[in-house]
C-alpha atoms as a PDB file:
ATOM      1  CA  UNK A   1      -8.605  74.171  38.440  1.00  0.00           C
ATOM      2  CA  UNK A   2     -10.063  71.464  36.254  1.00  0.00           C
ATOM      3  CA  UNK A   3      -9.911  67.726  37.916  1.00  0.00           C
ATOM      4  CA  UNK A   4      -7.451  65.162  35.836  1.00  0.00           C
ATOM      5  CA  UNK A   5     -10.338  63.428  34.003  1.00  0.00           C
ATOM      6  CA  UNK A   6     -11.561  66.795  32.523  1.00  0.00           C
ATOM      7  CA  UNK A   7      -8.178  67.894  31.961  1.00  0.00           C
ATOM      8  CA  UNK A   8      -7.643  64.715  29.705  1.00  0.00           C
ATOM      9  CA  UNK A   9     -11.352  65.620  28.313  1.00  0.00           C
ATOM     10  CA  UNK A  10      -9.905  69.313  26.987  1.00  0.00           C
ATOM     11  CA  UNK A  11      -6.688  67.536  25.344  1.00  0.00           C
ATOM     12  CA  UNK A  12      -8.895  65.127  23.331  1.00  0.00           C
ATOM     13  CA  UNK A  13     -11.279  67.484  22.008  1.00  0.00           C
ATOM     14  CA  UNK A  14      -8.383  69.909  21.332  1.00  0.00           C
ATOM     15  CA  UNK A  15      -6.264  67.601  19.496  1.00  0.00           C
ATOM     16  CA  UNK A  16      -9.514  66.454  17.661  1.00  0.00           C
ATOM     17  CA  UNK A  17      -9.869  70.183  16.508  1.00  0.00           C
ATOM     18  CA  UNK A  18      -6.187  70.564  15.199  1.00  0.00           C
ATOM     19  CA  UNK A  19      -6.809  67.055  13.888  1.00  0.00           C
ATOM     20  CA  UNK A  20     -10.098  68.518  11.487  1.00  0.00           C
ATOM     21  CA  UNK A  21      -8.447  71.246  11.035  1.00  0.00           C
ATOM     22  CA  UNK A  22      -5.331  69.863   9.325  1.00  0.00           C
ATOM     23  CA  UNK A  23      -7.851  68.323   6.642  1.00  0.00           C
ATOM     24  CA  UNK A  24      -7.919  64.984   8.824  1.00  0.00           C
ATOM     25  CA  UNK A  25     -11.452  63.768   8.963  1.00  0.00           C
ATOM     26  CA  UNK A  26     -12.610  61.614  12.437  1.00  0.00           C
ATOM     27  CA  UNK A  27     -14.152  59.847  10.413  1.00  0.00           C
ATOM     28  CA  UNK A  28     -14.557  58.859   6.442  1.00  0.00           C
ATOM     29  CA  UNK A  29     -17.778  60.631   4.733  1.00  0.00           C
ATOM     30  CA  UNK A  30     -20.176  58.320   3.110  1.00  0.00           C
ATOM     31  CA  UNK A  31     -19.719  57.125  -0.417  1.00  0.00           C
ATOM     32  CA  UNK A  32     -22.379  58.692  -3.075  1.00  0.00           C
ATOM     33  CA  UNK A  33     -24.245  56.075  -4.509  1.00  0.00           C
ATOM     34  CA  UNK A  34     -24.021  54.937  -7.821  1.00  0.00           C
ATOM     35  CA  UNK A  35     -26.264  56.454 -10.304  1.00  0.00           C
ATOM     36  CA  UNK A  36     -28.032  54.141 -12.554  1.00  0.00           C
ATOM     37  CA  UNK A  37     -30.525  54.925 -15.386  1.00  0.00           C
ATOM     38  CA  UNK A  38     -32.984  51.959 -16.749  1.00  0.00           C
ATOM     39  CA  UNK A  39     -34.330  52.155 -19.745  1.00  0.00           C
ATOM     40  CA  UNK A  40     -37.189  49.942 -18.794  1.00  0.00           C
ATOM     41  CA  UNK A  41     -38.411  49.769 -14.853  1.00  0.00           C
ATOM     42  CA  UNK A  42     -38.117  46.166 -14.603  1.00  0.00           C
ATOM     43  CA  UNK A  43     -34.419  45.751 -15.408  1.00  0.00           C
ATOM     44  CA  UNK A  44     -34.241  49.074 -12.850  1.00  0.00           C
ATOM     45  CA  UNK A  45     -35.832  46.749 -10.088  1.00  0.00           C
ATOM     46  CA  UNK A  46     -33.657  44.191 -10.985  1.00  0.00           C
ATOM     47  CA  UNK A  47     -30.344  46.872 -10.430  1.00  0.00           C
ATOM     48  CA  UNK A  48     -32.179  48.210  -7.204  1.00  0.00           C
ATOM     49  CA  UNK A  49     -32.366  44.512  -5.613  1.00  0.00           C
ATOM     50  CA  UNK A  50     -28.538  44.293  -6.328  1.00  0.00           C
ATOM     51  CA  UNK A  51     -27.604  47.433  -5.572  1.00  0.00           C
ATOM     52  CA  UNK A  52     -29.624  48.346  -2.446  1.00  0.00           C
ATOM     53  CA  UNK A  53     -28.871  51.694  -0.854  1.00  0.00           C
ATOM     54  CA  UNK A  54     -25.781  51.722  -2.438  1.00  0.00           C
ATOM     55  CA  UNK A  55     -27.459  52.681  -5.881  1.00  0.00           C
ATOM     56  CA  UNK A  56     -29.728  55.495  -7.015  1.00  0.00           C
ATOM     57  CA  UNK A  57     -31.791  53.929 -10.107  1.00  0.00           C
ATOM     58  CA  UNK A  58     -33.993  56.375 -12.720  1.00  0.00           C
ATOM     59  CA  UNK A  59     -36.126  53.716 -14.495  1.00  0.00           C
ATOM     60  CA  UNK A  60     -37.162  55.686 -17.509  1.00  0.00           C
ATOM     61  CA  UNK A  61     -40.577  53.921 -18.859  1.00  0.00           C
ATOM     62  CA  UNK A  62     -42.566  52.970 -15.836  1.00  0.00           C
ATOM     63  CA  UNK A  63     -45.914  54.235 -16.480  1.00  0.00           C
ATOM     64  CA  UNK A  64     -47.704  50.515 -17.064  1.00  0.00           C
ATOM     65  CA  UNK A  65     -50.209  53.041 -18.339  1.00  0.00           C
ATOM     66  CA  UNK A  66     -48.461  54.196 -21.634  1.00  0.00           C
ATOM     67  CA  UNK A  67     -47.029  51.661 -24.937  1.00  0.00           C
ATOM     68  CA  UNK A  68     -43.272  51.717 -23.899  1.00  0.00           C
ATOM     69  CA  UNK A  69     -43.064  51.467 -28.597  1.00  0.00           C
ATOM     70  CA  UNK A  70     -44.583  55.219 -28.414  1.00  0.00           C
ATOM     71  CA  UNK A  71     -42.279  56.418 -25.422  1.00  0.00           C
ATOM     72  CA  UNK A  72     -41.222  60.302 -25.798  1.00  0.00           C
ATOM     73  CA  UNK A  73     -37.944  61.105 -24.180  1.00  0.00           C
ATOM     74  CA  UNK A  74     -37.658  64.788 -22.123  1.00  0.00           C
ATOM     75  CA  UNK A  75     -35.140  66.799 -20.465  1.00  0.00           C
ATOM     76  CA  UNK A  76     -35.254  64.781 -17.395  1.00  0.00           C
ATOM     77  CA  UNK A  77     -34.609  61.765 -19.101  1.00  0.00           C
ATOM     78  CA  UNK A  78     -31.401  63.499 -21.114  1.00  0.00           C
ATOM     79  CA  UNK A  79     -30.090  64.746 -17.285  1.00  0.00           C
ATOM     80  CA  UNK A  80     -30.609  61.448 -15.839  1.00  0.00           C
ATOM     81  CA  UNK A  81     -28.120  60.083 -18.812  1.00  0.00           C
ATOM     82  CA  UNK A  82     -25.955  62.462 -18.450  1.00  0.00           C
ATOM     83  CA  UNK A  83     -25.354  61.843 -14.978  1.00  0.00           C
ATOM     84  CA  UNK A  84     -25.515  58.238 -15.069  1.00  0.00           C
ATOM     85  CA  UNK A  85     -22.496  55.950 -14.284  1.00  0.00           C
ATOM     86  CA  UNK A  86     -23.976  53.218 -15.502  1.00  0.00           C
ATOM     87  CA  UNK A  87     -27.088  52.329 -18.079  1.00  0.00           C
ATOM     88  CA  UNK A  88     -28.869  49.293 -18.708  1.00  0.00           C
ATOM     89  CA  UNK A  89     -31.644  48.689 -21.630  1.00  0.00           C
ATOM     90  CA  UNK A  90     -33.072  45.841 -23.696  1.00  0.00           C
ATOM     91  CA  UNK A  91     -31.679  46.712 -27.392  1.00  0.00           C
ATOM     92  CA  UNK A  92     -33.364  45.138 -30.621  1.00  0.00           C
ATOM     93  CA  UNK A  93     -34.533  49.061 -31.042  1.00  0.00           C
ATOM     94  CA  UNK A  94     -37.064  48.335 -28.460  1.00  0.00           C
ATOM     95  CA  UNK A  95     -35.755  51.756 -26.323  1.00  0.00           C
ATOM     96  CA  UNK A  96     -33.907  52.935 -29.141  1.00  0.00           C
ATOM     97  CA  UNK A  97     -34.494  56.282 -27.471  1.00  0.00           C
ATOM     98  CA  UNK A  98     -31.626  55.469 -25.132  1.00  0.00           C
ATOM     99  CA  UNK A  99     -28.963  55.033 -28.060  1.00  0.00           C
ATOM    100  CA  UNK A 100     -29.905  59.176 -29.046  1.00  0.00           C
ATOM    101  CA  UNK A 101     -29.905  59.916 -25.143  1.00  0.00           C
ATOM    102  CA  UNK A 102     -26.887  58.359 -24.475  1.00  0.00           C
ATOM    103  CA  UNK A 103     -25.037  60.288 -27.666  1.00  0.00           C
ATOM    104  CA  UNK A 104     -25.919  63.024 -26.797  1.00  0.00           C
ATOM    105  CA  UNK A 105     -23.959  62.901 -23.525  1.00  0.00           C
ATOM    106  CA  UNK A 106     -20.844  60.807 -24.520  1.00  0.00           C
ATOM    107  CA  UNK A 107     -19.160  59.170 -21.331  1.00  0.00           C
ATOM    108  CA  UNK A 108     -16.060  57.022 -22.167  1.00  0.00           C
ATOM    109  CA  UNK A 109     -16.347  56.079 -17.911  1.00  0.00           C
ATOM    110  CA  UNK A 110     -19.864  55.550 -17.710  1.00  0.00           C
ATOM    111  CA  UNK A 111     -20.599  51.557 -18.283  1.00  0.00           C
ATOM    112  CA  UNK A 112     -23.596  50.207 -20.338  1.00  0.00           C
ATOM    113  CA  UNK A 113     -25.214  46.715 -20.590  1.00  0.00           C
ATOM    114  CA  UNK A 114     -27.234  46.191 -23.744  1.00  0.00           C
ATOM    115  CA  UNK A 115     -29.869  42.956 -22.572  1.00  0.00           C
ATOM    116  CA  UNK A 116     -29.769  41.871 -26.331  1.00  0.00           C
ATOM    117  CA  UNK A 117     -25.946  41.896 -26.843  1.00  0.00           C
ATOM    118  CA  UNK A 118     -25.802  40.012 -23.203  1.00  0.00           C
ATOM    119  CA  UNK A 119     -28.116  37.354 -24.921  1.00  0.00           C
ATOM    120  CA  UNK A 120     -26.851  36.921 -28.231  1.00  0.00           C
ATOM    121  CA  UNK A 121     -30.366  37.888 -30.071  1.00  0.00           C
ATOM    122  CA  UNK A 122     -30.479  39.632 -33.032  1.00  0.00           C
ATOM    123  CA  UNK A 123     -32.188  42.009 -34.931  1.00  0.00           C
ATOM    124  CA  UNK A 124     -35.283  40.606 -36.298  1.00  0.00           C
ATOM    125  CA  UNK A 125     -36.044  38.429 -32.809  1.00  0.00           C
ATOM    126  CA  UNK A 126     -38.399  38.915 -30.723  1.00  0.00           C
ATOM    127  CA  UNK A 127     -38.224  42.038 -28.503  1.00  0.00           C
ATOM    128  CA  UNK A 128     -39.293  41.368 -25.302  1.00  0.00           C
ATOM    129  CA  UNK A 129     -36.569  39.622 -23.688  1.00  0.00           C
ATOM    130  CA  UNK A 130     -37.589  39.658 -20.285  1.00  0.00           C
ATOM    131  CA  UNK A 131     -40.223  37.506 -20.836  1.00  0.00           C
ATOM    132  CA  UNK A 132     -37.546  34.470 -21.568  1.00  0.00           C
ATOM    133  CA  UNK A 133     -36.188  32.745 -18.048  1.00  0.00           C
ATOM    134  CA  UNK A 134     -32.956  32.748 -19.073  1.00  0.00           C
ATOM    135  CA  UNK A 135     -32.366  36.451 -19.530  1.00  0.00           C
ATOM    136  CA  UNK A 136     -32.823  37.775 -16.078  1.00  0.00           C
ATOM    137  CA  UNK A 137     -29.731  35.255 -14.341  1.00  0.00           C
ATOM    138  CA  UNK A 138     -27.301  36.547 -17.107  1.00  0.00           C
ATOM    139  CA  UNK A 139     -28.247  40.380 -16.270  1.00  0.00           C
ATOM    140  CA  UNK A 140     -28.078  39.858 -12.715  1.00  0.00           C
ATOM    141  CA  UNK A 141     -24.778  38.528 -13.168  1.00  0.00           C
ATOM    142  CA  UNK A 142     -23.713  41.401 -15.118  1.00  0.00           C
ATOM    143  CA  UNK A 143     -24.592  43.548 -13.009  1.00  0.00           C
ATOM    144  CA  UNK A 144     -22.955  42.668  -9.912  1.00  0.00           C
ATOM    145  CA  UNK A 145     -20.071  42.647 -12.346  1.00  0.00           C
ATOM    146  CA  UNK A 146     -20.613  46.390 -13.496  1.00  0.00           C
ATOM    147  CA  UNK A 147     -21.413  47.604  -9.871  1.00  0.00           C
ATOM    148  CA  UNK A 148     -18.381  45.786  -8.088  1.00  0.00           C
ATOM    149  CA  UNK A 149     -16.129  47.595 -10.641  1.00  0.00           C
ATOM    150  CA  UNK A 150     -17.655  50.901 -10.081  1.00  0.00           C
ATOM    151  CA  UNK A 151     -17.852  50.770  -6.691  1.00  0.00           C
ATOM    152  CA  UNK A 152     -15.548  48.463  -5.074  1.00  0.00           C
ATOM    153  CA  UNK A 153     -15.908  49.605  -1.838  1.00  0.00           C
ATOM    154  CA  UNK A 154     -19.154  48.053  -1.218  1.00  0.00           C
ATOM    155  CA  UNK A 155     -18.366  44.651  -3.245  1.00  0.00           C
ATOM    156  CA  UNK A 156     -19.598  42.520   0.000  1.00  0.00           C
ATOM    157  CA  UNK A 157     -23.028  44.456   0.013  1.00  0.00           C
ATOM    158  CA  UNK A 158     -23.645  43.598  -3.560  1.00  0.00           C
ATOM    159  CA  UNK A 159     -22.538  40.016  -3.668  1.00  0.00           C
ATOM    160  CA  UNK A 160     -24.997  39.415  -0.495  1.00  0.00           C
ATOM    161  CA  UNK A 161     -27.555  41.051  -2.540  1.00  0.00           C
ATOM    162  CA  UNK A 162     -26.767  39.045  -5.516  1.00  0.00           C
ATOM    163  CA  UNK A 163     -26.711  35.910  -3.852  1.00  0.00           C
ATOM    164  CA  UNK A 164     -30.130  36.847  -2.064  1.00  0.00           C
ATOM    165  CA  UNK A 165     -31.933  37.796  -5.722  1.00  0.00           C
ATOM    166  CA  UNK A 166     -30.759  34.066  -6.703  1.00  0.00           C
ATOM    167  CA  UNK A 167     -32.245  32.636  -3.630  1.00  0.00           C
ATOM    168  CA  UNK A 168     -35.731  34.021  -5.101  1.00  0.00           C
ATOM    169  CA  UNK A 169     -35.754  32.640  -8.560  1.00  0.00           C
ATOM    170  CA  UNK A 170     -36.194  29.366  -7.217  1.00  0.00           C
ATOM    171  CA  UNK A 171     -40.256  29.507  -6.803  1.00  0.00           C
ATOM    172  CA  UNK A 172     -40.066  30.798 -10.414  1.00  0.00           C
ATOM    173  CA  UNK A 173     -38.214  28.625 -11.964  1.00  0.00           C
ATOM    174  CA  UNK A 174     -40.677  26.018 -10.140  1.00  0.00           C
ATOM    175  CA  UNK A 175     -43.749  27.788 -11.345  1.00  0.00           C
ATOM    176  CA  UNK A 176     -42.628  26.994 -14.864  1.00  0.00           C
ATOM    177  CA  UNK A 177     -41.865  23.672 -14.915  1.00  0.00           C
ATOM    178  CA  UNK A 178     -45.276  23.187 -13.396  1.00  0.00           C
ATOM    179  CA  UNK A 179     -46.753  24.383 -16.148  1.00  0.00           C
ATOM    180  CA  UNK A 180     -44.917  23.207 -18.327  1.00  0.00           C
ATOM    181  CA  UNK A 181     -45.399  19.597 -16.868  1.00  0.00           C
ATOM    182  CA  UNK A 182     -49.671  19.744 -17.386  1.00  0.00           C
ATOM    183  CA  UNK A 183     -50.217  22.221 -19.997  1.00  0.00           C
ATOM    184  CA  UNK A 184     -46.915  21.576 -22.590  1.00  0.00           C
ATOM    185  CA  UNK A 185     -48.433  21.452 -26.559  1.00  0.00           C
ATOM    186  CA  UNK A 186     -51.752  23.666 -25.341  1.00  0.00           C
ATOM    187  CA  UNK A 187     -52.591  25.673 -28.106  1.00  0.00           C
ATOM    188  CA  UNK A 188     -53.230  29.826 -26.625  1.00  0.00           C
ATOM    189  CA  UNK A 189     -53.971  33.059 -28.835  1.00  0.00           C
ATOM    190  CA  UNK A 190     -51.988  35.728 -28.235  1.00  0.00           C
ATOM    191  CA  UNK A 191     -52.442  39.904 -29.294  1.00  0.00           C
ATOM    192  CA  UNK A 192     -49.118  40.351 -29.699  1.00  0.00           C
ATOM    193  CA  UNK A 193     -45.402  38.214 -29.133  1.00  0.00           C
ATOM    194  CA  UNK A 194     -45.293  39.943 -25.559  1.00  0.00           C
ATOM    195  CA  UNK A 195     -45.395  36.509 -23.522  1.00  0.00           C
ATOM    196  CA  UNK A 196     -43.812  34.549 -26.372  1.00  0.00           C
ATOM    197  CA  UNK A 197     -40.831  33.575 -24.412  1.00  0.00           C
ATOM    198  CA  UNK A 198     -42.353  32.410 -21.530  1.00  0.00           C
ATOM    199  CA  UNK A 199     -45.309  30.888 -23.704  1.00  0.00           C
ATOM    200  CA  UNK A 200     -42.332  28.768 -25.047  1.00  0.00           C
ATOM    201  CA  UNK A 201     -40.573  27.859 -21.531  1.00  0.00           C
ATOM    202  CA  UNK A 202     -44.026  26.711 -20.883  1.00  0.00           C
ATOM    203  CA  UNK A 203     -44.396  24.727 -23.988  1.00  0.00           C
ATOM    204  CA  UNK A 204     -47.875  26.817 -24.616  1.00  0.00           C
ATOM    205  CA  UNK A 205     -48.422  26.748 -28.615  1.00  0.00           C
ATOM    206  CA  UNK A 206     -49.580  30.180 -29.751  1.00  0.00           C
ATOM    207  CA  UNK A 207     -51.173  29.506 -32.867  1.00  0.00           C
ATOM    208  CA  UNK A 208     -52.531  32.906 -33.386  1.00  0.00           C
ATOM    209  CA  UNK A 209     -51.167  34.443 -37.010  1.00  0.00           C
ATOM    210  CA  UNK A 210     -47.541  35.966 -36.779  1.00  0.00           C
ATOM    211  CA  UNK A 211     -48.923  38.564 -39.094  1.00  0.00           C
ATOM    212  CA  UNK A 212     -51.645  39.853 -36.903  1.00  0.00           C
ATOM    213  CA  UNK A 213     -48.882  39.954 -33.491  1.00  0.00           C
ATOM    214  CA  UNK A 214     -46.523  41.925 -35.715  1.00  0.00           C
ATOM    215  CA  UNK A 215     -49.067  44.281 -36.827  1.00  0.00           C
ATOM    216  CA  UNK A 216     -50.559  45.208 -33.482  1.00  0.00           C
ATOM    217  CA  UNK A 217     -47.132  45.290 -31.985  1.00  0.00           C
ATOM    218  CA  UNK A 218     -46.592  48.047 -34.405  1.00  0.00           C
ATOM    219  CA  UNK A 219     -49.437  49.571 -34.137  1.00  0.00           C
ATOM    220  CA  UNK A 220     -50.934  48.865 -37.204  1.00  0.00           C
ATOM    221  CA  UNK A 221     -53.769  46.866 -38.606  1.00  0.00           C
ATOM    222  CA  UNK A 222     -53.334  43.388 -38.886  1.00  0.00           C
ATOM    223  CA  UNK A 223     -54.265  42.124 -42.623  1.00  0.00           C
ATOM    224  CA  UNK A 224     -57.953  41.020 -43.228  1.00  0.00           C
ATOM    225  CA  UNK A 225     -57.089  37.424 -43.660  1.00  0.00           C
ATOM    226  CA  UNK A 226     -54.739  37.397 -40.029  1.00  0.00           C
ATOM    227  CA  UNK A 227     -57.322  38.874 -38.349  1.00  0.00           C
ATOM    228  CA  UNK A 228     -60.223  36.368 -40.086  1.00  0.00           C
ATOM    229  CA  UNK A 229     -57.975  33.485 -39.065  1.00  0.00           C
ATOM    230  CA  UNK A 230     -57.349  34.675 -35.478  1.00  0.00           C
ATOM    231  CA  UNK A 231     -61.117  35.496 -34.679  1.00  0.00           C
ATOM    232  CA  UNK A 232     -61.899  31.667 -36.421  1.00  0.00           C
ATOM    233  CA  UNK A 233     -59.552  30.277 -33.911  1.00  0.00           C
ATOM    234  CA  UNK A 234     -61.235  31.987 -31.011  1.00  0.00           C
ATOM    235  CA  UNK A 235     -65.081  31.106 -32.365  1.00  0.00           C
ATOM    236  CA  UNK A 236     -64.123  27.003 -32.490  1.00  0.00           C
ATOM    237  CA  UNK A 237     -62.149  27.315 -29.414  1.00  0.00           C
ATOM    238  CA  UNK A 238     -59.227  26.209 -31.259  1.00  0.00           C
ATOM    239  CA  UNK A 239     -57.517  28.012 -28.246  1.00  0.00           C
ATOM    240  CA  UNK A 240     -57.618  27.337 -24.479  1.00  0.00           C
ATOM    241  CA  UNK A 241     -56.855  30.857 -23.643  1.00  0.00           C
ATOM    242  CA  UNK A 242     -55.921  34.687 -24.975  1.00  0.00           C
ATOM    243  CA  UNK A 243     -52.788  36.493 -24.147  1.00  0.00           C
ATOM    244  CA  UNK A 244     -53.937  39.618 -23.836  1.00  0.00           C
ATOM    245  CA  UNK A 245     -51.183  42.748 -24.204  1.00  0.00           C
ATOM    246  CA  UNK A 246     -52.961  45.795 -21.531  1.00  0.00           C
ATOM    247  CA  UNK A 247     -50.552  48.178 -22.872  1.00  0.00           C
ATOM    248  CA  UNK A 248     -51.246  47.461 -26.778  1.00  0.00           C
ATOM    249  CA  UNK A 249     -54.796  48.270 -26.783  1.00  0.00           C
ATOM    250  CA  UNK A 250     -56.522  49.067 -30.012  1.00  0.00           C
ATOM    251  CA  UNK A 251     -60.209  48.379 -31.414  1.00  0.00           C
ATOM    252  CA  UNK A 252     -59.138  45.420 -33.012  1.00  0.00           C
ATOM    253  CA  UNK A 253     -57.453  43.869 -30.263  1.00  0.00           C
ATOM    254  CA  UNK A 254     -60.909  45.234 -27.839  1.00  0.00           C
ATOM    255  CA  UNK A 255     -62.536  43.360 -30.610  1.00  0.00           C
ATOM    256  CA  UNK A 256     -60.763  40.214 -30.462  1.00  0.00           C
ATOM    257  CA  UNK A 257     -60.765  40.445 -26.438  1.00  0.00           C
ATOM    258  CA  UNK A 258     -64.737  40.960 -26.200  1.00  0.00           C
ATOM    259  CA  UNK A 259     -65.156  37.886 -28.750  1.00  0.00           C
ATOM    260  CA  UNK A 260     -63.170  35.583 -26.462  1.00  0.00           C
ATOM    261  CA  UNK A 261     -65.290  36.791 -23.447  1.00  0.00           C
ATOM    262  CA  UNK A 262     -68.115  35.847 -25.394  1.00  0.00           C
ATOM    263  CA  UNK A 263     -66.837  32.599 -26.817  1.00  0.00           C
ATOM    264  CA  UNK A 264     -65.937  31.767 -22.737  1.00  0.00           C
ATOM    265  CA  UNK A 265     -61.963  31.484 -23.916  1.00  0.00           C
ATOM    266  CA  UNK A 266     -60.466  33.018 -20.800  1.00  0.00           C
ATOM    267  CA  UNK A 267     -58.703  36.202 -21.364  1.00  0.00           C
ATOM    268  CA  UNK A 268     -55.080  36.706 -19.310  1.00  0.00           C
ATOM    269  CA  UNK A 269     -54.022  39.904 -19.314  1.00  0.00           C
ATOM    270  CA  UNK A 270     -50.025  40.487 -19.399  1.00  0.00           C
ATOM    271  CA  UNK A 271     -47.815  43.811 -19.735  1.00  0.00           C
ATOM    272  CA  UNK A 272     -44.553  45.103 -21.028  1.00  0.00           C
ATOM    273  CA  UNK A 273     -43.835  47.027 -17.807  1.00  0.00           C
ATOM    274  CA  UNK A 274     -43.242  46.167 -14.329  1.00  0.00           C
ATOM    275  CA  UNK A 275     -46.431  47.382 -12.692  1.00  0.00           C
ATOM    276  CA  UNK A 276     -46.062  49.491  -9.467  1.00  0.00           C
ATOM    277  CA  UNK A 277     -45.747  47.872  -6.223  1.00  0.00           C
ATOM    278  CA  UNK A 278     -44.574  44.633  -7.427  1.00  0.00           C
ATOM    279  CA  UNK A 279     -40.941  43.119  -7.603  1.00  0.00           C
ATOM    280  CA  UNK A 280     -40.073  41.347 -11.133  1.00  0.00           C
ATOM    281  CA  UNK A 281     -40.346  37.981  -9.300  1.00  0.00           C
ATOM    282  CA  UNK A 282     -44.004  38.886  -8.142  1.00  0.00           C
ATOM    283  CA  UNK A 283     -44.746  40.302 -11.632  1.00  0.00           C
ATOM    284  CA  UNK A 284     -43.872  37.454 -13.557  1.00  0.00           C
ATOM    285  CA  UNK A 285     -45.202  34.302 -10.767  1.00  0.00           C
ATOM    286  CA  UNK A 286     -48.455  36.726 -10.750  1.00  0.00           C
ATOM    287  CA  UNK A 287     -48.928  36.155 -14.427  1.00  0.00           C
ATOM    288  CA  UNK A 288     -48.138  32.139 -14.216  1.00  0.00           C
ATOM    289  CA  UNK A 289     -50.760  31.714 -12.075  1.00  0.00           C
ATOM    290  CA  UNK A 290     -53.207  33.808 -13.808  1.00  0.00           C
ATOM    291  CA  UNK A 291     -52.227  31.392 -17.045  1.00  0.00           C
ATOM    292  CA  UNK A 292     -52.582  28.429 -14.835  1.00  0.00           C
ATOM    293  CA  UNK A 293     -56.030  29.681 -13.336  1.00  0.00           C
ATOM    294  CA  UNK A 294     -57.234  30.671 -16.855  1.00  0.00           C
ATOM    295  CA  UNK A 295     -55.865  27.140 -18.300  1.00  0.00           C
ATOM    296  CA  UNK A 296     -57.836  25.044 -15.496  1.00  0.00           C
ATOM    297  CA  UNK A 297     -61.129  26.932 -16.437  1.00  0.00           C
ATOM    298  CA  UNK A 298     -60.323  26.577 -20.157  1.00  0.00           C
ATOM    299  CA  UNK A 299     -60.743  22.842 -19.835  1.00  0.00           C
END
């Protein structure tokens, strides 16, 4: 015969067995994370830090390798949209892809931040909102907001995370006013309007034609006298240094590049997407101190 303990021992696991089999879990299955689909990797990274393991992010144009202007959607892209409880993207028709994706899978549940309605810009401004300081504290905010709704459950996890993403703007926010402090009024070139916001946090003057940025950001040639004016600029050093789009690359702008390199204007290469292994606060504070570097040499 069985001693007491053991006895006691059988009980428990029996009862646990009627217990599981009346439908009465031990204990409560983990939640599913949240799916999330970015239109654009570095607002993705910016869900991800929030989110944590509690999210499952698709960051649709990643590939610092291809002009996100010329993306192609596919069928993945369409499934990830479809499945997606909540969608983030920059607006201004910058990933206009995302407004056919999304109708084609209509989701009265499924939430969606537009960066450009968050912001207040309108049609006609400047694309790439990223670039501009302010923009990334207001989508952070938002989504917290989107995910606590969504997810309720784990509201503590994403407030922590939340808090800990605004504990690392700091050294950002820092690295601009730094530059803005020595270098405010310095006239810079520029290919296209990629950097413009930050340029103007900085106080950086890009003098370069708006007609020739407009052009190669849409992948066209610039007029003759844009271009004439630009390459002038560059020849009498009329700028300290050339912003220098990696993603936007086109004979005229390898043209305008090479003259700098021969003119001994520095050249500082910056992108439109987040490149791989790097969070957005490494991204951007890696490209401030490449424009401080190149603006030291330029003097």
């Amino acid at each position: 015969m069985p001693s007491r303990p053991f006895r006691r021992l059988l009980v428990s696991i029996a009862i646990g067995s009627v217990t599981l089999a009346a439908g009465y879990p031990v204990a409560a299955a983990p939640s599913s994370p949240v799916i999330v689909v970015a239109a654009e990797n570095f607002y993705g990274d910016i869900v991800g830090q929030i989110g944590g393991d509690h999210v499952a992010v698709t960051s649709i144009v990643s590939d610092p390798n291809i002009d996100p202007h010329e993306y192609e959607t596919n069928a993945r892209d369409a499934a990830a949209v479809a499945n997606a409880r909540l969608i983030i993207q920059n607006g201004l028709g910058y990933d206009a892809f995302m407004d056919r994706l999304e109708a084609a899978s209509p989701n009265s549940q499924r939430k969606l931040i537009v960066v450009s309605e968050l912001t207040g810009h309108k049609k006609g401004d400047n694309v790439h909102l990223w670039y501009d300081p302010a923009t990334i504290p207001k989508v952070a905010q938002v989504v917290l907001e989107a995910l606590v709704q969504i997810d309720s459950a784990n509201a503590p996890s994403y407030r922590n995370w939340y808090r800990a993403f605004q504990a690392s703007l700091p050294p950002l926010t820092q690295a601009i006013a730094d530059l803005r402090a020595q270098h405010a009024g310095t006239a810079v070139g520029a290919t296209e309007p990629v950097f413009g916001y930050m340029a103007q946090a900085i106080g950086l003057n890009v003098i370069t034609p708006v007609k020739f940025q407009k052009a190669i950001e849409e992948g066209e040639d610039p007029p003759a006298a844009a271009l004439a004016q630009m390459e002038d600029q560059v020849r009498k050093h009329q700028v300290r240094l050339l912003l220098y789009n990696i993603q936007t690359v086109s004979p005229i702008t390898k043209r305008v590049q090479e003259l700098a390199k021969r003119q001994g204007v520095p050249v500082v290469g910056v992108s439109e997407t987040e490149p791989p292994g790097k969070t957005f606060q490494q991204w951007m504070l890696t490209q401030l101190e490449q424009v401080r570097a190149a603006l030291a040499q330029g003097k």
